[in-house]
N, C-alpha and C. Protein backbone atom coordinates (compact mmCIF):
# COMPACT_ATOMS: atom_id res chain seq x y z
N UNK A 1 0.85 -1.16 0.00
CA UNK A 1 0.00 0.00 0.00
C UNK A 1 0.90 1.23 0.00
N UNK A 2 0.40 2.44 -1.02
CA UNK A 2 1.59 3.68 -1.41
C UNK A 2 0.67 4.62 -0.13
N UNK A 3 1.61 5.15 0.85
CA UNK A 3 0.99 6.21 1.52
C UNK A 3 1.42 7.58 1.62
N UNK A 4 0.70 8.68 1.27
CA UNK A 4 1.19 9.68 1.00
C UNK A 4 0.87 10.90 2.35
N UNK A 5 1.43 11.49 2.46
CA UNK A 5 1.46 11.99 3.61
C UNK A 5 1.47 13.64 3.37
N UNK A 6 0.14 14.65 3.53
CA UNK A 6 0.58 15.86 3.76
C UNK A 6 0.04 16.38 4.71
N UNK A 7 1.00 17.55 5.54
CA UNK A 7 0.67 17.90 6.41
C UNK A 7 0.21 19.47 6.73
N UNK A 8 -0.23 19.94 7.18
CA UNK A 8 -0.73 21.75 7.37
C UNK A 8 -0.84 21.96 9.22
N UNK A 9 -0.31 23.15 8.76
CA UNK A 9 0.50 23.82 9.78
C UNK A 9 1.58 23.39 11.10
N UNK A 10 1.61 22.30 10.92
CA UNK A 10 2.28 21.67 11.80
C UNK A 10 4.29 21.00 10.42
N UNK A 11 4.85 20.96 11.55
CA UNK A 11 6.21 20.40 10.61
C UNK A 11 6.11 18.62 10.91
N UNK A 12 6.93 18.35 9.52
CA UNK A 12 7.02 16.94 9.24
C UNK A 12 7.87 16.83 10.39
N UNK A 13 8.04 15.74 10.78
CA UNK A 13 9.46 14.94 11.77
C UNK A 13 9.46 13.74 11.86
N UNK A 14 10.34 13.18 11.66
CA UNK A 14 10.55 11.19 11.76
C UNK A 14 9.66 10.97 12.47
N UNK A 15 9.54 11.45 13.36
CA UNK A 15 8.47 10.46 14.73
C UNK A 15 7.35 10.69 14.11
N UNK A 16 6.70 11.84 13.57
CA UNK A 16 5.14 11.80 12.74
C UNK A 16 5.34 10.90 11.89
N UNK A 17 5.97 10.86 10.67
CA UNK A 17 5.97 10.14 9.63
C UNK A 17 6.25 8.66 9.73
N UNK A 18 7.20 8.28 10.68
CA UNK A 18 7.17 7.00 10.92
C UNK A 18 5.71 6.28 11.79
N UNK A 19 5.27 7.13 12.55
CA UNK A 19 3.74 6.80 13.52
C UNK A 19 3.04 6.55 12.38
N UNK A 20 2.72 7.84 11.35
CA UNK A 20 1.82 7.20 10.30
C UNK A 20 1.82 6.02 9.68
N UNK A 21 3.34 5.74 9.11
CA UNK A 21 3.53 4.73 7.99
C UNK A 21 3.30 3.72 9.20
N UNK A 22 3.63 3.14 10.31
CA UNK A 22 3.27 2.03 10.60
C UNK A 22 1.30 1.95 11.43
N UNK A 23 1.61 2.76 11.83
CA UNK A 23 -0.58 2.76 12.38
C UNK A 23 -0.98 2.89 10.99
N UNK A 24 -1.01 3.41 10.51
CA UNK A 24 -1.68 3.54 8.78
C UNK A 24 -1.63 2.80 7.78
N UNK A 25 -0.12 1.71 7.80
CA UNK A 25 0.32 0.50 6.92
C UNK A 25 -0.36 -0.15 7.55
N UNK A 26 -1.01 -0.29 8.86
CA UNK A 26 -1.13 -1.68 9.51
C UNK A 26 -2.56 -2.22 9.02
N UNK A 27 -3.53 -0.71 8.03
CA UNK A 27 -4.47 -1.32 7.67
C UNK A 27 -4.66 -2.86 6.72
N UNK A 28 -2.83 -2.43 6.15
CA UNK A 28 -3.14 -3.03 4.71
C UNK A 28 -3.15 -4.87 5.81
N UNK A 29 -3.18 -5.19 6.94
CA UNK A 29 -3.13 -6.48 7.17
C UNK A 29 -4.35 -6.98 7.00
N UNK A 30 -5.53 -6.08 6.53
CA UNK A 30 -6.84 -7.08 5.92
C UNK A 30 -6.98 -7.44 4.91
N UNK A 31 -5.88 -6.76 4.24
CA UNK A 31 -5.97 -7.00 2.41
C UNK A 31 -5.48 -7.92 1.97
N UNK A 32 -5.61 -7.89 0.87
CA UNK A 32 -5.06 -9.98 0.09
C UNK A 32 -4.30 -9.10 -0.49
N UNK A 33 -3.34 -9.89 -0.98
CA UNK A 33 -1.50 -9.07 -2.01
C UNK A 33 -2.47 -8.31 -2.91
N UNK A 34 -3.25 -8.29 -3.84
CA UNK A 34 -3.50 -7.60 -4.79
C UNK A 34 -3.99 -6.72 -4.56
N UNK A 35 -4.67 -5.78 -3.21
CA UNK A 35 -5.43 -5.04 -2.71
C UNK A 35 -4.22 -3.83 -1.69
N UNK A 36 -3.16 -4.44 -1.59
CA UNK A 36 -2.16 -4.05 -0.91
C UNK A 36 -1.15 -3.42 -1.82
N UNK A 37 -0.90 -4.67 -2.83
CA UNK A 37 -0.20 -4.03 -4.01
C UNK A 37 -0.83 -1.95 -5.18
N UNK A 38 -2.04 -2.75 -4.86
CA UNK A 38 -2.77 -1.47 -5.84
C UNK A 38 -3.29 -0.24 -4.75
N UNK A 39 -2.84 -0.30 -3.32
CA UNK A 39 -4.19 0.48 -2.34
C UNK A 39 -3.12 1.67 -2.33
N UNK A 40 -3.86 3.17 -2.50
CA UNK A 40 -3.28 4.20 -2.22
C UNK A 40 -3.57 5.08 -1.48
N UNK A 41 -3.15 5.03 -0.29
CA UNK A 41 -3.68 5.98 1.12
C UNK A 41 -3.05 7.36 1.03
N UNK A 42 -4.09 8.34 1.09
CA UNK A 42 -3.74 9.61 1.25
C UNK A 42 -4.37 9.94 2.50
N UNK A 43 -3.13 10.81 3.21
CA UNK A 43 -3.46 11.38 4.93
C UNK A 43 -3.32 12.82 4.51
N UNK A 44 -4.25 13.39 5.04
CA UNK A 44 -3.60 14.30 5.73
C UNK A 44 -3.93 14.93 7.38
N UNK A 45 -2.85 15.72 7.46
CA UNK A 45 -3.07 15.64 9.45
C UNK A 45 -2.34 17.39 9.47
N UNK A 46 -2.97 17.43 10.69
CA UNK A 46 -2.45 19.06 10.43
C UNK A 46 -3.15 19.84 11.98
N UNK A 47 -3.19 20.92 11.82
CA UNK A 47 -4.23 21.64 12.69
C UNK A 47 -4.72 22.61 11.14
N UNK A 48 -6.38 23.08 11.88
CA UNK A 48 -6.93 24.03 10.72
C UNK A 48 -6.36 25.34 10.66
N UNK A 49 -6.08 26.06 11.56
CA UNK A 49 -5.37 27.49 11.48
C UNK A 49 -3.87 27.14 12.46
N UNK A 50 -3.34 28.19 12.74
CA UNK A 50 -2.30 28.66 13.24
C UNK A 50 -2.67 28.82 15.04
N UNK A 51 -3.77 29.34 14.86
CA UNK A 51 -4.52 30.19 15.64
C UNK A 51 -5.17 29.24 16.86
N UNK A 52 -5.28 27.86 16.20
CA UNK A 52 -6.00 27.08 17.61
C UNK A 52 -5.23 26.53 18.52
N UNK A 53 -5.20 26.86 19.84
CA UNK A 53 -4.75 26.33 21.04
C UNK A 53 -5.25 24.83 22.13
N UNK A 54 -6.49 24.95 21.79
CA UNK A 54 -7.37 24.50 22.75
C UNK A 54 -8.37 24.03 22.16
N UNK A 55 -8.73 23.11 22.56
CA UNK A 55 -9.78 21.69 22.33
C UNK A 55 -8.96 20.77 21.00
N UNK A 56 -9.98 20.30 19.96
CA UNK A 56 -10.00 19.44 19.29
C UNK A 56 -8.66 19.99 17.80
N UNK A 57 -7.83 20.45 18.31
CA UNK A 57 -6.44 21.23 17.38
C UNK A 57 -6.13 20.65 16.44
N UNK A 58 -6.08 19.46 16.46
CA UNK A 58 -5.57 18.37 15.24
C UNK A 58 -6.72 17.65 14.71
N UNK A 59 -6.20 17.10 13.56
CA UNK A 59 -7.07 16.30 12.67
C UNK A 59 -6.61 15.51 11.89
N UNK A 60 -6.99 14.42 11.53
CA UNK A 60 -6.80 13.41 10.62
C UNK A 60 -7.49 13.42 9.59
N UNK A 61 -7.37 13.30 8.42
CA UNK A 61 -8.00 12.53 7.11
C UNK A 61 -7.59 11.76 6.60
N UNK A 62 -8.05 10.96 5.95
CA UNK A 62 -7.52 9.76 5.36
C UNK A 62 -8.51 9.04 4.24
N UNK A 63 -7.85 9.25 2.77
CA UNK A 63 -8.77 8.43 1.80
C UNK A 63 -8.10 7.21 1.45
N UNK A 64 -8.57 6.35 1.17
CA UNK A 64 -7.95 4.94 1.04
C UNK A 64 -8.55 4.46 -0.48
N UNK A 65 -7.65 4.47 -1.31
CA UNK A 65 -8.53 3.97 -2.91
C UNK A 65 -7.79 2.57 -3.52
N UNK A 66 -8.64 1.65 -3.52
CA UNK A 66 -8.15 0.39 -4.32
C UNK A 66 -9.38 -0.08 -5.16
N UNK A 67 -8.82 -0.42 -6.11
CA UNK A 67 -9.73 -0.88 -7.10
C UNK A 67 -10.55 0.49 -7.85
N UNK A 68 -11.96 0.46 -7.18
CA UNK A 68 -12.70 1.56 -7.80
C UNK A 68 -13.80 2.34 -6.24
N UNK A 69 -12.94 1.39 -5.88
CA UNK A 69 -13.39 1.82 -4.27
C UNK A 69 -12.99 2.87 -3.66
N UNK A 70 -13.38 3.99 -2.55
CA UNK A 70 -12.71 5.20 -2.01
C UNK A 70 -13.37 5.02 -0.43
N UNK A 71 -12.38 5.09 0.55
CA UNK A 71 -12.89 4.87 1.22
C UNK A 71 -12.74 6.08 2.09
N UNK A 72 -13.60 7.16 3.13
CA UNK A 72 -12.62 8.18 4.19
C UNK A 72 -13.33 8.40 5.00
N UNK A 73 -12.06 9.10 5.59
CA UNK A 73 -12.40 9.00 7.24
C UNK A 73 -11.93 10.38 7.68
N UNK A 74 -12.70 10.84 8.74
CA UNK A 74 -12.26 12.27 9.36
C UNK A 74 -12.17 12.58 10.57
N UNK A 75 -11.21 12.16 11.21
CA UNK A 75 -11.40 12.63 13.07
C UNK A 75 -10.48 14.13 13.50
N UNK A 76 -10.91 14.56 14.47
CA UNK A 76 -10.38 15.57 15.18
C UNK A 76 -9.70 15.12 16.24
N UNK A 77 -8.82 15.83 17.50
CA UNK A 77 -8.55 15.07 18.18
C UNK A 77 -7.51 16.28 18.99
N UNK A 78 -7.59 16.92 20.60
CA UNK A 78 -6.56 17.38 20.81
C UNK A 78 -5.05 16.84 20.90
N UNK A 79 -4.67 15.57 20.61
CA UNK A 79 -3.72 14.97 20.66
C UNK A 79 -3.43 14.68 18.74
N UNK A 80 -2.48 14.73 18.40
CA UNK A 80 -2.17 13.95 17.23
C UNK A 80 -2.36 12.81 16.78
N UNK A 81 -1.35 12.21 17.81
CA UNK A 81 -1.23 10.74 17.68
C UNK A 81 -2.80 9.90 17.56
N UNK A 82 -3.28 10.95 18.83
CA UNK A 82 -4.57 10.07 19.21
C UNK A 82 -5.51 9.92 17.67
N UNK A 83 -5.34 11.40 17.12
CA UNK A 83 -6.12 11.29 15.78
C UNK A 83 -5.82 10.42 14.92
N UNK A 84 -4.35 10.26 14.54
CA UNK A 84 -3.94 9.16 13.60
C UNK A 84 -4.70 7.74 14.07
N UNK A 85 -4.57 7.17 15.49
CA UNK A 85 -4.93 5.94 15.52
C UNK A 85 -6.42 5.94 15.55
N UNK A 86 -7.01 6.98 15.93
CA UNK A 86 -8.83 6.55 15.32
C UNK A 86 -9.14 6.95 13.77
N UNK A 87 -8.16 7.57 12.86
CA UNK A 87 -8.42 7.49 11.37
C UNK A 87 -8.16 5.79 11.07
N UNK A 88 -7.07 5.70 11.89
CA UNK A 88 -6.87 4.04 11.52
C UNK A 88 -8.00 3.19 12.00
N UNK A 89 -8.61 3.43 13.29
CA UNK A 89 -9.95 2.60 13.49
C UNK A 89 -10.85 2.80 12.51
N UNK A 90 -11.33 3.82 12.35
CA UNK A 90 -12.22 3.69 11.12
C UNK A 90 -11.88 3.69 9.65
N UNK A 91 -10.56 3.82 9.40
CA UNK A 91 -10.70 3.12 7.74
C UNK A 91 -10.37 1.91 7.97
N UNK A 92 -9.84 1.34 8.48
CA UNK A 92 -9.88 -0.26 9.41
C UNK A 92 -11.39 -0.78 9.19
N UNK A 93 -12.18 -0.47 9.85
CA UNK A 93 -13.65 -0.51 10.21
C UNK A 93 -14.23 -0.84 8.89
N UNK A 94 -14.19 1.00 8.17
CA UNK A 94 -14.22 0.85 7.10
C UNK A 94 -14.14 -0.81 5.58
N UNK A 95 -12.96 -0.85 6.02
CA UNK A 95 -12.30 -1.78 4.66
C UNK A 95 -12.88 -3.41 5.16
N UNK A 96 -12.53 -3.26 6.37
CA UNK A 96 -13.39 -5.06 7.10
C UNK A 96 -15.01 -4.91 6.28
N UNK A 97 -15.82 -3.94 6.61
CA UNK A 97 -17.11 -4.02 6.21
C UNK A 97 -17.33 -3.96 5.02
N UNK A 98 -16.60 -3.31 4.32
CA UNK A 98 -16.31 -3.47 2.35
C UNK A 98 -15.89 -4.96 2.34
N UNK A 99 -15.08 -5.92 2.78
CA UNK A 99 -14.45 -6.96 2.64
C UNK A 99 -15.96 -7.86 3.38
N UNK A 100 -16.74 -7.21 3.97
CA UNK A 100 -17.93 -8.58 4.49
C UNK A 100 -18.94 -8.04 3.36
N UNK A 101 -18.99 -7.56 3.01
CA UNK A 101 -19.92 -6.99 1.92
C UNK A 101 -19.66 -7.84 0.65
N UNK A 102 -18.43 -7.90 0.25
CA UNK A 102 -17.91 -8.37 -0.62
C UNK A 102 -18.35 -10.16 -0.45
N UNK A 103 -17.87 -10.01 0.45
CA UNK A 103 -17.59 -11.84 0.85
C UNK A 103 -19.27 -12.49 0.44
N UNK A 104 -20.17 -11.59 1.37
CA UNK A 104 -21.31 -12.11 1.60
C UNK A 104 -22.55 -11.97 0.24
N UNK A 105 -21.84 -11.27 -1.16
CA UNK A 105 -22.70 -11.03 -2.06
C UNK A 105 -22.18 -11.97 -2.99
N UNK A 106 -20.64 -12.74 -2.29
CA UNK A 106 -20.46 -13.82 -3.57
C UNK A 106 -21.14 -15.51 -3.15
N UNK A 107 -21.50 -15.04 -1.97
CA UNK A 107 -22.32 -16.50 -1.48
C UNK A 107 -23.49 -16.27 -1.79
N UNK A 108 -24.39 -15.25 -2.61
CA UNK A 108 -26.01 -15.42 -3.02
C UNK A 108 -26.30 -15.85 -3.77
């Protein structure tokens, strides 16, 4: 899975970028090789202005596209980190319920 990473108002640093690539790669462990091979995750994480101090400052997005599928997700979060790992719960969430969807329309 190709993951692309941009960020607003906040600076890149190993420790962000590496947190992403592994909480964010770890979706691809529901996928079969060909879904992993073709899946292209776009994040982005940031705060909205300059200007916010207090409460929900950060944010996650995250679109996830394989095949012809798009999948996204949007949390807020005063913590960073915390945001990255609930974008990962729900495109997680997300891709399991596309994958029972899938499963359960080839058994009708």
């Amino acid at each position: 899975m190709n993951i692309s990473i941009k960020l607003t108002n906040i600076e890149m640093t190993e420790a962000i970028e590496n947190y992403v690539n592994e909480k964010l790669g770890s979706i691809s462990k529901y996928m079969d090789e060909h879904h992993r091979e073709n899946a292209m995750l776009r994040v982005e994480i940031g705060k909205p202005s300059e200007h916010h101090h207090s409460g929900k400052v950060f944010y996650a997005e995250g679109t996830l596209s394989f095949d012809s599928q798009v999948l996204r997700a949007e949390v807020s979060d005063d913590d960073l980190y915390a945001a990255i790992d609930s974008l990962k719960d729900k495109l997680s969430e997300q891709f399991r319920e596309y994958k029972d969807r899938l499963v359960s329309s080839h058994h009708k």
